[in-house]
N, C-alpha and C. Protein backbone atom coordinates (compact mmCIF):
# COMPACT_ATOMS: atom_id res chain seq x y z
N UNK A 1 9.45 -6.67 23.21
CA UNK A 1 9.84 -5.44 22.57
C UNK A 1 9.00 -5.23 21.31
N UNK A 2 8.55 -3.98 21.00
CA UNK A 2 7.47 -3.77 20.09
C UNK A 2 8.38 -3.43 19.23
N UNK A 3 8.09 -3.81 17.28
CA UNK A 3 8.78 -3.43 16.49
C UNK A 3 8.26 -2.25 15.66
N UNK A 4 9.52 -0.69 16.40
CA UNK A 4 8.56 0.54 15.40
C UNK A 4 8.11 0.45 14.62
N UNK A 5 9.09 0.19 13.46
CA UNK A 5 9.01 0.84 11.44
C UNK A 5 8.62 -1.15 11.45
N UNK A 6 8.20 -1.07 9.94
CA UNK A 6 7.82 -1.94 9.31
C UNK A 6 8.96 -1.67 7.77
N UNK A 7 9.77 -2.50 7.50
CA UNK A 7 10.31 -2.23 6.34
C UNK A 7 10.05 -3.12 5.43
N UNK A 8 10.68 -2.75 4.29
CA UNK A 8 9.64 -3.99 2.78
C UNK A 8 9.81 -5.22 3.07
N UNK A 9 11.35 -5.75 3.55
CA UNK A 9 12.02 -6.79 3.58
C UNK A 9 10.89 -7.30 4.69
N UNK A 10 10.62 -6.60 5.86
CA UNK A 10 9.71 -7.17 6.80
C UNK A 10 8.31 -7.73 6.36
N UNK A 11 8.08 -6.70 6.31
CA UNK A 11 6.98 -6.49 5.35
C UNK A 11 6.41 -7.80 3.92
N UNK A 12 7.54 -8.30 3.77
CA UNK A 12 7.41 -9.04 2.57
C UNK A 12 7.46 -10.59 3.34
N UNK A 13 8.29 -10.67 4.50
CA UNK A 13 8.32 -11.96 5.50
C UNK A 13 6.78 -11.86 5.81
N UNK A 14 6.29 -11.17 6.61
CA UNK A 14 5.16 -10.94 6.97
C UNK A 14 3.60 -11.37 6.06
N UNK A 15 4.24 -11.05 4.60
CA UNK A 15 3.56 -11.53 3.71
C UNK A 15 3.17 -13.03 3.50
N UNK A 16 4.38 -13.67 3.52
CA UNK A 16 4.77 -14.74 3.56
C UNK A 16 4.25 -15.97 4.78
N UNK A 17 4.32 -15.12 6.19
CA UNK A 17 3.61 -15.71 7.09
C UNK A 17 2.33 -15.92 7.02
N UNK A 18 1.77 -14.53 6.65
CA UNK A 18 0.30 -14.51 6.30
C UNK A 18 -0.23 -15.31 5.37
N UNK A 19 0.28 -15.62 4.85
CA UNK A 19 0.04 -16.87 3.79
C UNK A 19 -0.09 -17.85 3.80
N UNK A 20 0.88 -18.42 4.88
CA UNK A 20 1.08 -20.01 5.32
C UNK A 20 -0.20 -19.83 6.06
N UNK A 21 -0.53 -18.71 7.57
CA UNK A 21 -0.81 -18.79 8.34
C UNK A 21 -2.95 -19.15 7.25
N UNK A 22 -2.99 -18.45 6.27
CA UNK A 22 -4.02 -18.19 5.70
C UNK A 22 -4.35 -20.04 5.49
N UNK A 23 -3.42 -20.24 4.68
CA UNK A 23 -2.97 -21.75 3.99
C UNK A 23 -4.21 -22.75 5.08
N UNK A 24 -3.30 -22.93 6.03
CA UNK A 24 -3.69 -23.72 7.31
C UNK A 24 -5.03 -23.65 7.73
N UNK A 25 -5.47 -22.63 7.67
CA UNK A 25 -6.70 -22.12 7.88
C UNK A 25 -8.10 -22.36 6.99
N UNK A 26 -7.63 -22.52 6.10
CA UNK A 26 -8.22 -22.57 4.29
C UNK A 26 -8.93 -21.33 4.17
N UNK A 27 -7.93 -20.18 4.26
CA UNK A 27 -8.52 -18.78 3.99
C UNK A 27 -7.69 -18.27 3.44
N UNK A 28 -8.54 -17.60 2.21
CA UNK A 28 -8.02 -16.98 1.12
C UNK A 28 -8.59 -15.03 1.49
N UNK A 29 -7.36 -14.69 1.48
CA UNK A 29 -7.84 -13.35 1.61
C UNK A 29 -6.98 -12.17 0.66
N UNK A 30 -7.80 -10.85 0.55
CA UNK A 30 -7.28 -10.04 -0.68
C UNK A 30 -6.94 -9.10 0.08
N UNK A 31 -5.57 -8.20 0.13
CA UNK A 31 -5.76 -7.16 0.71
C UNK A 31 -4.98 -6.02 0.16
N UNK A 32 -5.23 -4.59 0.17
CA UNK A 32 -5.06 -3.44 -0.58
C UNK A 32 -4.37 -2.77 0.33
N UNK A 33 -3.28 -2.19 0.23
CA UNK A 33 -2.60 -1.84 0.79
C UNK A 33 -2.70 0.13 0.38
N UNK A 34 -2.44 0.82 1.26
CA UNK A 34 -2.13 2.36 0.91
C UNK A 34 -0.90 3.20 2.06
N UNK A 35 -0.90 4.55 1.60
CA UNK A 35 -0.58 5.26 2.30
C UNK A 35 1.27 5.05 2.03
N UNK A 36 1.79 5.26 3.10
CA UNK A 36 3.32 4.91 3.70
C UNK A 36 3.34 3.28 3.22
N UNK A 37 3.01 2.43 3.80
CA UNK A 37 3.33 1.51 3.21
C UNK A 37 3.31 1.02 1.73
N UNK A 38 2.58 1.78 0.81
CA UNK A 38 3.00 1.92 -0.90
C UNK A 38 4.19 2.32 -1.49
N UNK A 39 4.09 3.95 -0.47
CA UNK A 39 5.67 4.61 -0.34
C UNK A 39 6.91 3.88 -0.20
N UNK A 40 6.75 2.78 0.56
CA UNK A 40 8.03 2.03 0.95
C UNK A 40 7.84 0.48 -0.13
N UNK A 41 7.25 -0.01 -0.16
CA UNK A 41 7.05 -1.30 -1.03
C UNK A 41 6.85 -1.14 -2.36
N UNK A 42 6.46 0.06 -2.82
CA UNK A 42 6.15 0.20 -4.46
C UNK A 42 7.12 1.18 -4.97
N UNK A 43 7.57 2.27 -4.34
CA UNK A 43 8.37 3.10 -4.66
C UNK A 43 9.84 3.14 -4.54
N UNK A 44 9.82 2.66 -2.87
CA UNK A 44 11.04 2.50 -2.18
C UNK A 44 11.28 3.92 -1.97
N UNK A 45 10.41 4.96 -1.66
CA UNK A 45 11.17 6.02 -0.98
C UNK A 45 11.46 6.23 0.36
N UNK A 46 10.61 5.25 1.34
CA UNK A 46 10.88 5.55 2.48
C UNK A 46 11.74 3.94 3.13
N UNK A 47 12.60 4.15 3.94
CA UNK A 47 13.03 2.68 4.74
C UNK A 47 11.72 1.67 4.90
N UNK A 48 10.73 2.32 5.87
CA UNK A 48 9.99 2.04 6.46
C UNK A 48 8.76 2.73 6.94
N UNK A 49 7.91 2.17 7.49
CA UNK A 49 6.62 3.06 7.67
C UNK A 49 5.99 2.24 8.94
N UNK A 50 5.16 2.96 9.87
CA UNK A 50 4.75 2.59 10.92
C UNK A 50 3.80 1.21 11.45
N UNK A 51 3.03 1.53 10.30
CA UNK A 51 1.73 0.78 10.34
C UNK A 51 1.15 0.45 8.62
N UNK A 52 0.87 -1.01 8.79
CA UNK A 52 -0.22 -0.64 7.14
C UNK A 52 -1.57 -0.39 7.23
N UNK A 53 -1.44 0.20 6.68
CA UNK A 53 -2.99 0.83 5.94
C UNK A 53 -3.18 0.43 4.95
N UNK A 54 -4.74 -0.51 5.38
CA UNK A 54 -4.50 -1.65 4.63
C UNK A 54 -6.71 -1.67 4.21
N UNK A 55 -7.01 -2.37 3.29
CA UNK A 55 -8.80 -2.63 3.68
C UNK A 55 -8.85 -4.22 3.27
N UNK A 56 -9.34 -4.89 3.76
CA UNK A 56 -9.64 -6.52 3.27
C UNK A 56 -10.79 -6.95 4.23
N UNK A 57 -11.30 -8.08 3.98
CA UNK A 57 -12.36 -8.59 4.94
C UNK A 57 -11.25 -9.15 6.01
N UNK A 58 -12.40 -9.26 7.11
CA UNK A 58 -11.68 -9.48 7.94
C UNK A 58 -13.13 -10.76 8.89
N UNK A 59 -12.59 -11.58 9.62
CA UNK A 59 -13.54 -12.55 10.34
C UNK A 59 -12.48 -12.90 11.76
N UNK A 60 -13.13 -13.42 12.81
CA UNK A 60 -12.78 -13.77 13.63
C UNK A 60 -11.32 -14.68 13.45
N UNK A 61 -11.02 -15.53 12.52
CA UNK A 61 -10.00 -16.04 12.28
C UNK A 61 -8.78 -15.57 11.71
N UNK A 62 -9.66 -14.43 10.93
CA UNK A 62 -8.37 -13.75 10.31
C UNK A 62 -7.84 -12.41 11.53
N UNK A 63 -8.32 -12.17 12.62
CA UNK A 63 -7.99 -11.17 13.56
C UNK A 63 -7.32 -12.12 14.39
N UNK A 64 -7.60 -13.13 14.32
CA UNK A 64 -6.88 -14.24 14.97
C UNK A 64 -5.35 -14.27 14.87
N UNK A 65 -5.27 -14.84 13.40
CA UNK A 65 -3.73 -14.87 12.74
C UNK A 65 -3.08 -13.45 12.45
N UNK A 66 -4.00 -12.29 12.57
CA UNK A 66 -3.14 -10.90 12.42
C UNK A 66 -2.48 -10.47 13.72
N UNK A 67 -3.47 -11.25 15.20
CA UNK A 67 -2.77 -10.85 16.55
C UNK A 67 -1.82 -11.88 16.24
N UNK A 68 -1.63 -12.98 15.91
CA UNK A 68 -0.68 -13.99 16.08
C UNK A 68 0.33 -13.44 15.44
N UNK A 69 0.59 -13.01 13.96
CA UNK A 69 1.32 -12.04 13.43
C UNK A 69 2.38 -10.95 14.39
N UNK A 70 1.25 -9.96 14.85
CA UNK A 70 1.78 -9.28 15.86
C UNK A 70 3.07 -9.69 17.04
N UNK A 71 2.48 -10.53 17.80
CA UNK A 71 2.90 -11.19 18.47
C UNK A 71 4.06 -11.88 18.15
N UNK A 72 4.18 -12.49 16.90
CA UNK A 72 5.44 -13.13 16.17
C UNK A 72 6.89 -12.24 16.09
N UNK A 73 5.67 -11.21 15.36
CA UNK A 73 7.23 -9.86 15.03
C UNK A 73 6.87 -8.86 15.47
N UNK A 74 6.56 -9.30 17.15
CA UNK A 74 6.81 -7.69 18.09
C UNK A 74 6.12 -7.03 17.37
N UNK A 75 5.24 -6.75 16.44
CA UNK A 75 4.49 -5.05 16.21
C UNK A 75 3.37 -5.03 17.01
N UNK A 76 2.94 -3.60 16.78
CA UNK A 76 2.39 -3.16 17.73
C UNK A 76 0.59 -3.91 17.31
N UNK A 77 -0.19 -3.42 18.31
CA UNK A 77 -1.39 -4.05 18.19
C UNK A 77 -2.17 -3.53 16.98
N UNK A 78 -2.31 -2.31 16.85
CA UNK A 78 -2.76 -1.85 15.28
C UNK A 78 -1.84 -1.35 13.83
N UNK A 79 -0.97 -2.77 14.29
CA UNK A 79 0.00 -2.70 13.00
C UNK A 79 -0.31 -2.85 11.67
N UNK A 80 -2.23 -3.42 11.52
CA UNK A 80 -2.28 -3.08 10.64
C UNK A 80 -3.89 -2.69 10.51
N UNK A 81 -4.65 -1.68 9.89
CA UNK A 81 -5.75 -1.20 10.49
C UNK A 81 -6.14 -0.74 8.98
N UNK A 82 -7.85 -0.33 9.16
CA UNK A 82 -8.78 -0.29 8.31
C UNK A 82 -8.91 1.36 8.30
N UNK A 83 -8.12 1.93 9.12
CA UNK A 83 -8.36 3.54 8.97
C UNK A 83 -8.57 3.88 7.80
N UNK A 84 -8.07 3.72 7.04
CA UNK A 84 -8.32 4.72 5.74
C UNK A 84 -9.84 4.24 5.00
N UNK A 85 -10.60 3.85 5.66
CA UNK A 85 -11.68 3.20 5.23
C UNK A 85 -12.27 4.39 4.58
N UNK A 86 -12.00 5.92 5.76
CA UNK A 86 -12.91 7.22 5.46
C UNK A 86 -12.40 8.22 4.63
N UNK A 87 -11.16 7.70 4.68
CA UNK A 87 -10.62 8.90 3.18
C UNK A 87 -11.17 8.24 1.52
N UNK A 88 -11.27 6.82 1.83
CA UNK A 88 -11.30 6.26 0.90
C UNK A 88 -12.69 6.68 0.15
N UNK A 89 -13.40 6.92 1.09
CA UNK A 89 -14.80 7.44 0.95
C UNK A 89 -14.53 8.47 0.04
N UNK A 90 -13.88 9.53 -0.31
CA UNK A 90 -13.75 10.31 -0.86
C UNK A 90 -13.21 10.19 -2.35
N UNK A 91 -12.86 9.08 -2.99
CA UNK A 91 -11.69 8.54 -3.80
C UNK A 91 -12.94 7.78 -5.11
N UNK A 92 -13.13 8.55 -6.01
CA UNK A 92 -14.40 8.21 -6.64
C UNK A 92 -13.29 7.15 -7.80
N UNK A 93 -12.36 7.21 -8.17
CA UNK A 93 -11.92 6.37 -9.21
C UNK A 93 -11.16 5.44 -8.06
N UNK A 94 -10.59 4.20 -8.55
CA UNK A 94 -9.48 3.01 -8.00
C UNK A 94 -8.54 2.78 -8.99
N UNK A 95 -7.30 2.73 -8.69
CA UNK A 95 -6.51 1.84 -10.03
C UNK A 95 -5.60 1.15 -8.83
N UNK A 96 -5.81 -0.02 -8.65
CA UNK A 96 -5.45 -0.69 -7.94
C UNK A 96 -4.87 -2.05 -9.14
N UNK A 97 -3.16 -2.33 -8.53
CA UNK A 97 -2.91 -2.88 -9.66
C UNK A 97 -2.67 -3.92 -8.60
N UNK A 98 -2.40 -5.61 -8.61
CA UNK A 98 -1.88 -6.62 -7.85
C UNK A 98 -0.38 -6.34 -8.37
N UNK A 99 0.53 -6.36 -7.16
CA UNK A 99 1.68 -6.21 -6.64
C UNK A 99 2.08 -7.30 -6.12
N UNK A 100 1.57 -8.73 -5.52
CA UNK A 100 2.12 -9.77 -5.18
C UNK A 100 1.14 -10.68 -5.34
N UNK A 101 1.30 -12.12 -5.58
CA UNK A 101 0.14 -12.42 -5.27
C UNK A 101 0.93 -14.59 -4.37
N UNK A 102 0.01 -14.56 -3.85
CA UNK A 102 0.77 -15.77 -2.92
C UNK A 102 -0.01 -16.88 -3.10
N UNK A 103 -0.37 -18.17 -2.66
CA UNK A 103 -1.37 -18.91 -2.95
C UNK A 103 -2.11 -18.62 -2.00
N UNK A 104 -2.62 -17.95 -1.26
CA UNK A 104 -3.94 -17.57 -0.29
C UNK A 104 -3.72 -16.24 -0.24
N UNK A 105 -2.85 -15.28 -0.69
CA UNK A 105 -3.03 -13.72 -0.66
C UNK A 105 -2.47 -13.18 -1.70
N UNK A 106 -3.44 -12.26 -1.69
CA UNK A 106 -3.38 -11.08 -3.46
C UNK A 106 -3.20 -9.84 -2.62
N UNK A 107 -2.05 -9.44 -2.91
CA UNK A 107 -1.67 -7.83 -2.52
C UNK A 107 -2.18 -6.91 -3.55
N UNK A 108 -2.69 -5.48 -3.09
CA UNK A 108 -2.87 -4.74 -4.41
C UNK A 108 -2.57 -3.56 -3.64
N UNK A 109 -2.26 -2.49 -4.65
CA UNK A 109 -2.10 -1.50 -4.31
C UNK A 109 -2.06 -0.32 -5.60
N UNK A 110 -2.44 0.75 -5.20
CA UNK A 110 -2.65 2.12 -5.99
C UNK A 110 -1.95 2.66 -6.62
N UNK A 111 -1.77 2.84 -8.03
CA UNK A 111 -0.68 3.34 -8.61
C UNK A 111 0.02 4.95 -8.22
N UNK A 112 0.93 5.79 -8.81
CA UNK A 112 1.10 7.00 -8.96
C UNK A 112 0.00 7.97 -8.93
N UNK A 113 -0.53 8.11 -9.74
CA UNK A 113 -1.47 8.88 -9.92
C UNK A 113 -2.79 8.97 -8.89
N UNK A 114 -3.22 7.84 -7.92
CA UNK A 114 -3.85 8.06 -7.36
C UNK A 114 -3.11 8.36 -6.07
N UNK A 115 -2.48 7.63 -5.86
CA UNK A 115 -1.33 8.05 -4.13
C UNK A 115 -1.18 9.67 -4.31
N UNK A 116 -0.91 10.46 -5.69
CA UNK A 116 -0.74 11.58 -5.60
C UNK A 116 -2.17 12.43 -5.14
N UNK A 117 -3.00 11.77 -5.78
CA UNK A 117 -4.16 12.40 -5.22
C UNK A 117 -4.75 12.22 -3.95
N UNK A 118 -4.46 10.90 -3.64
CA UNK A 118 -4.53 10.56 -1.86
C UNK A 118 -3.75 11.80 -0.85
N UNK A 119 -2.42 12.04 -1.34
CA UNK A 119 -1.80 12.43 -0.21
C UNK A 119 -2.38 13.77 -0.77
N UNK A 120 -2.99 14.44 -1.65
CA UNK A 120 -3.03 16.39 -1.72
C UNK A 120 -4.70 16.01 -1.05
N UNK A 121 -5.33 15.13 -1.26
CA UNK A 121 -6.48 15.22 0.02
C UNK A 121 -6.01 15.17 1.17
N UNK A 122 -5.14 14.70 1.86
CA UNK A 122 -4.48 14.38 3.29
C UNK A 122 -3.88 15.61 3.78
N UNK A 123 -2.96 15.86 2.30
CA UNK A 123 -2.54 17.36 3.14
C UNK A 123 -2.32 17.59 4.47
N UNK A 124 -1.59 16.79 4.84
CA UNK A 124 -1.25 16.49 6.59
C UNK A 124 0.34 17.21 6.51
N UNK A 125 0.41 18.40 7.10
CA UNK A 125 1.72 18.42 7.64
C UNK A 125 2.84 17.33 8.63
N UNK A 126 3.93 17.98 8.52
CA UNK A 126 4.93 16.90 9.20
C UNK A 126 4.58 16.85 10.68
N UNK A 127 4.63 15.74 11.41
CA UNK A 127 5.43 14.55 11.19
C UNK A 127 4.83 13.85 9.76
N UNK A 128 4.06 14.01 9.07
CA UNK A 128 3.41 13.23 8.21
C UNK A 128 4.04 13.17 7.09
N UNK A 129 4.59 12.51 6.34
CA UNK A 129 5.07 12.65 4.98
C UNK A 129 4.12 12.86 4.20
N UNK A 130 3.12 13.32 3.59
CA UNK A 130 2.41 13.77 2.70
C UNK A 130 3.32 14.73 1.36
N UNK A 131 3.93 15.65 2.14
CA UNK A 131 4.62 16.47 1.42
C UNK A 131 5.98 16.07 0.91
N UNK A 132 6.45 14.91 1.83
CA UNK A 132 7.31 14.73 0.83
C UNK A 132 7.73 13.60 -0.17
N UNK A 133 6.18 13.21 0.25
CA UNK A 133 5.34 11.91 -0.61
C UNK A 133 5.26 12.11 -1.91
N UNK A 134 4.11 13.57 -2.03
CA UNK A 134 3.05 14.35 -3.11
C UNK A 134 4.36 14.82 -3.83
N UNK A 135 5.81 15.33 -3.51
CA UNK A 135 7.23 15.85 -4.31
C UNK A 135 7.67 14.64 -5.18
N UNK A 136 7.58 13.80 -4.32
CA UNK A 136 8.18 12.59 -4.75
C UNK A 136 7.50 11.73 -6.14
N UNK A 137 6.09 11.96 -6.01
CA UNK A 137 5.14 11.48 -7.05
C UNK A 137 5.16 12.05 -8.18
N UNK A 138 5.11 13.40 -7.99
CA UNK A 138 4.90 14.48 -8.78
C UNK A 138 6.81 14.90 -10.03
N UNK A 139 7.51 14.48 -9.36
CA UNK A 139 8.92 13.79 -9.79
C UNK A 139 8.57 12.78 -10.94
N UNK A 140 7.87 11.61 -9.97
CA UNK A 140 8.40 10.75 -10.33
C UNK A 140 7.38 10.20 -11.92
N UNK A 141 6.10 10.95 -11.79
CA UNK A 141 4.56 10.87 -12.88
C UNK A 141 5.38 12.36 -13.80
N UNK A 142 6.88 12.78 -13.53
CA UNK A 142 7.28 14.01 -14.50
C UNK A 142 5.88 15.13 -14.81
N UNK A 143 5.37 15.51 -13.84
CA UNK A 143 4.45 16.62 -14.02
C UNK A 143 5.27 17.81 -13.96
N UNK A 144 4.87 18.74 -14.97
CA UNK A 144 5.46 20.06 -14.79
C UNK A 144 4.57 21.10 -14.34
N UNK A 145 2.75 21.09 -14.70
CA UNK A 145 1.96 22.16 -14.45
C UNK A 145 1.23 21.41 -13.32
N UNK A 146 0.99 22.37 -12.64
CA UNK A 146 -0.39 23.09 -12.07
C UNK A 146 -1.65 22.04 -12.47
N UNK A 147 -1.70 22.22 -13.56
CA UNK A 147 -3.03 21.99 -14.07
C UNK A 147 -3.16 20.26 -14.02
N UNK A 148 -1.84 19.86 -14.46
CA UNK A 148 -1.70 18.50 -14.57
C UNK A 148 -1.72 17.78 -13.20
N UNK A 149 -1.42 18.54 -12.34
CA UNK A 149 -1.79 17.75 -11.13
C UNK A 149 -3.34 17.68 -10.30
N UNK A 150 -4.20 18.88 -10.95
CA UNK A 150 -5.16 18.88 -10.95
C UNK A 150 -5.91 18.24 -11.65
N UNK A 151 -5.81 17.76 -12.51
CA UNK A 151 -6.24 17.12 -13.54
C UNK A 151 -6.43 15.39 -12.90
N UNK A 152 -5.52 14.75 -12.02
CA UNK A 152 -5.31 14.05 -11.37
C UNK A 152 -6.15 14.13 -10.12
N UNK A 153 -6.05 15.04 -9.79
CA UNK A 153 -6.83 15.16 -8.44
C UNK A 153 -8.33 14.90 -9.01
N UNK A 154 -8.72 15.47 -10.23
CA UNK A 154 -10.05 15.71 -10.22
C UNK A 154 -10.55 14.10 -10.56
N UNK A 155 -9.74 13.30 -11.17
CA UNK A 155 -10.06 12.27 -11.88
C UNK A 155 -9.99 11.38 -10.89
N UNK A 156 -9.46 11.34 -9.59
CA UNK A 156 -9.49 9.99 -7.94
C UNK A 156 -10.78 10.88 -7.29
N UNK A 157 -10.56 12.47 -7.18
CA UNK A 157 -10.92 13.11 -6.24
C UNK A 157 -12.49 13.48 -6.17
N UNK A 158 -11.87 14.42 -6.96
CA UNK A 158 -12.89 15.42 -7.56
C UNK A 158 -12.48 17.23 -6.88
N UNK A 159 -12.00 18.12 -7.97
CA UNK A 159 -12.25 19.42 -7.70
C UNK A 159 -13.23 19.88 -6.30
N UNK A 160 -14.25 19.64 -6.13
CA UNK A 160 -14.81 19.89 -4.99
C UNK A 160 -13.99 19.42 -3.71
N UNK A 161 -13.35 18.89 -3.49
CA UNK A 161 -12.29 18.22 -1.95
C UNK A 161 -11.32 19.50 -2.03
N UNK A 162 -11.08 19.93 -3.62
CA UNK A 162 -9.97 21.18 -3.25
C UNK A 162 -10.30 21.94 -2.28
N UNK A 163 -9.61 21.97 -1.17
CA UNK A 163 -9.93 23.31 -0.27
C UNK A 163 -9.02 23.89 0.20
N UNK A 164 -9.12 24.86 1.05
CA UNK A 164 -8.05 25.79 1.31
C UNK A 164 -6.64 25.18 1.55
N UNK A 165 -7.26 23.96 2.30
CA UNK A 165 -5.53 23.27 3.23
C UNK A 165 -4.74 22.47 1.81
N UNK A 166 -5.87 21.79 0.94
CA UNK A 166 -4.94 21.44 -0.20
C UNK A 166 -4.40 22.05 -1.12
N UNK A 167 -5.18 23.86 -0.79
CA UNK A 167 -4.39 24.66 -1.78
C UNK A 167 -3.08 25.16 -1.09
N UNK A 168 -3.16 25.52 -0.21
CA UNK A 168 -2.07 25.87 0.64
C UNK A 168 -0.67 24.82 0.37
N UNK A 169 -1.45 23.18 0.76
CA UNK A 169 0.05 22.59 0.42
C UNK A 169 0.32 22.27 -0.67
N UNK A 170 -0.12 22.52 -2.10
CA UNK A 170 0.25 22.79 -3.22
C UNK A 170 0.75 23.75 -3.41
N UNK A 171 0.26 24.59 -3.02
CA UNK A 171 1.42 26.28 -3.10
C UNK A 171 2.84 25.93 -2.45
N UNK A 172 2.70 25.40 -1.34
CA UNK A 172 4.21 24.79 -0.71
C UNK A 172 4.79 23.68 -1.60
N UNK A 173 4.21 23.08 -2.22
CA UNK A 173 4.99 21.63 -2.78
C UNK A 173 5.35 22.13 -4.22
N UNK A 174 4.47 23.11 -4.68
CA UNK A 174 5.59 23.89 -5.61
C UNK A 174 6.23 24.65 -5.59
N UNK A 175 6.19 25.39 -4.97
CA UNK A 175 7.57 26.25 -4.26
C UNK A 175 8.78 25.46 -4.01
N UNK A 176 8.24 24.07 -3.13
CA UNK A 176 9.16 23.29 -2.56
C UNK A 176 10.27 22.72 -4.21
N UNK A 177 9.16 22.32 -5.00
CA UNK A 177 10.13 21.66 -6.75
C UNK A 177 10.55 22.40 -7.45
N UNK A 178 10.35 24.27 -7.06
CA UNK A 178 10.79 24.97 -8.15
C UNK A 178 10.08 25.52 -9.28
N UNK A 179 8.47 24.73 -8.70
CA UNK A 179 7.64 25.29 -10.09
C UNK A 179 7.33 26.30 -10.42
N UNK A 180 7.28 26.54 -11.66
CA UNK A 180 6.34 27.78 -11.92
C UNK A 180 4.96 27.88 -11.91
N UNK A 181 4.54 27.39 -10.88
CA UNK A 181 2.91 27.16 -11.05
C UNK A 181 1.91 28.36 -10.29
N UNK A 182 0.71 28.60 -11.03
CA UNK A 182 0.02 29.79 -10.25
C UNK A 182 -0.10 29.83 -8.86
N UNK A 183 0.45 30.41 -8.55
CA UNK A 183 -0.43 30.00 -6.60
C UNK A 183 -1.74 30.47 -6.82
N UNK A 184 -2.41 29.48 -5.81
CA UNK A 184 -4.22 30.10 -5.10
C UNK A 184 -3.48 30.46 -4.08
N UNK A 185 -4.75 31.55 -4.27
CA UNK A 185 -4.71 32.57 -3.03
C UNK A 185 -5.67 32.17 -1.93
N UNK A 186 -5.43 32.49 -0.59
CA UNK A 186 -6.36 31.43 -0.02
C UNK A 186 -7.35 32.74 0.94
């Protein structure tokens, strides 16, 4: 039986395995975590999340102990994947802070301010939480303008990524909080 969601508590066993499993091995590995799984382990807004999205080196041994992983706790085969390799491409600043660290693994992951700017590049409608990610950030970093969230964007992003679809779901995600913020017109 394959295990859907990934939750922190799992998530944090998993950590734990990976560690021993690293231990044994004599491999030390670093890995950065994003997306949904930040959402749920750094924030706690969501139960759970599908998959991590994750970047670290990776070698024949360590794909080794990540199928063994798999296999341990039922998840699925790309339970945890390098996708975001190409958004990342886009992401000219990092603030990547360590969030755990184990004797063979260093977790890190992206503060507020950049996750907010991650998800208004993603701008992925639902099923995707983006939107109610980018509400949640934007709460939680107490932004009130417009400008201030741009200001953010420009400093991970850069103003040039603004485009129509991220203006669009900024016009919705303030509508959605109540803001008074200018809409673009698209």
């Amino acid at each position: 039986m394959v295990t859907e969601n990934i939750s922190k508590e799992l998530f944090l066993e998993i950590l734990e395995t990976l560690n021993e499993r690293l231990g044994e091995n004599k491999l030390n590995m670093s890995l950065s975590i994003y997306g949904g799984t930040v959402m749920v382990v750094s924030f706690d807004v969501r139960p759970a999340t599908k998959d991590i999205d994750a970047i670290f080196e990776t070698s024949p041994q360590i794909e080794t102990i990540l199928t063994d992983i798999a296999e341990t706790y039922g998840l699925a085969e790309d339970w945890i994947n390098q996708d975001i390799k190409d958004p990342l491409k886009n992401v000219k600043e990092e603030a990547l802070k360590e969030i755990y660290s184990f004797d063979h693994l260093k977790v890190f992951a992206p503060g507020a301010e950049q996750m907010l700017a991650m998800k208004i590049l993603s701008a992925r409608a639902e099923p995707f939480r983006d939107f109610a990610d980018a509400e949640y950030l934007i709460d939680f970093l107490e932004i009130e303008t417009l400008e201030q969230v741009l200001e953010i964007f420009d400093k991970y992003i850069g103003r040039k990524f603004l485009r129509d679809r991220q203006k669009i779901f900024l016009n919705y995600v303030g509508k959605d909080l109540g803001k008074s913020w200018k809409k673009f017109t698209v």
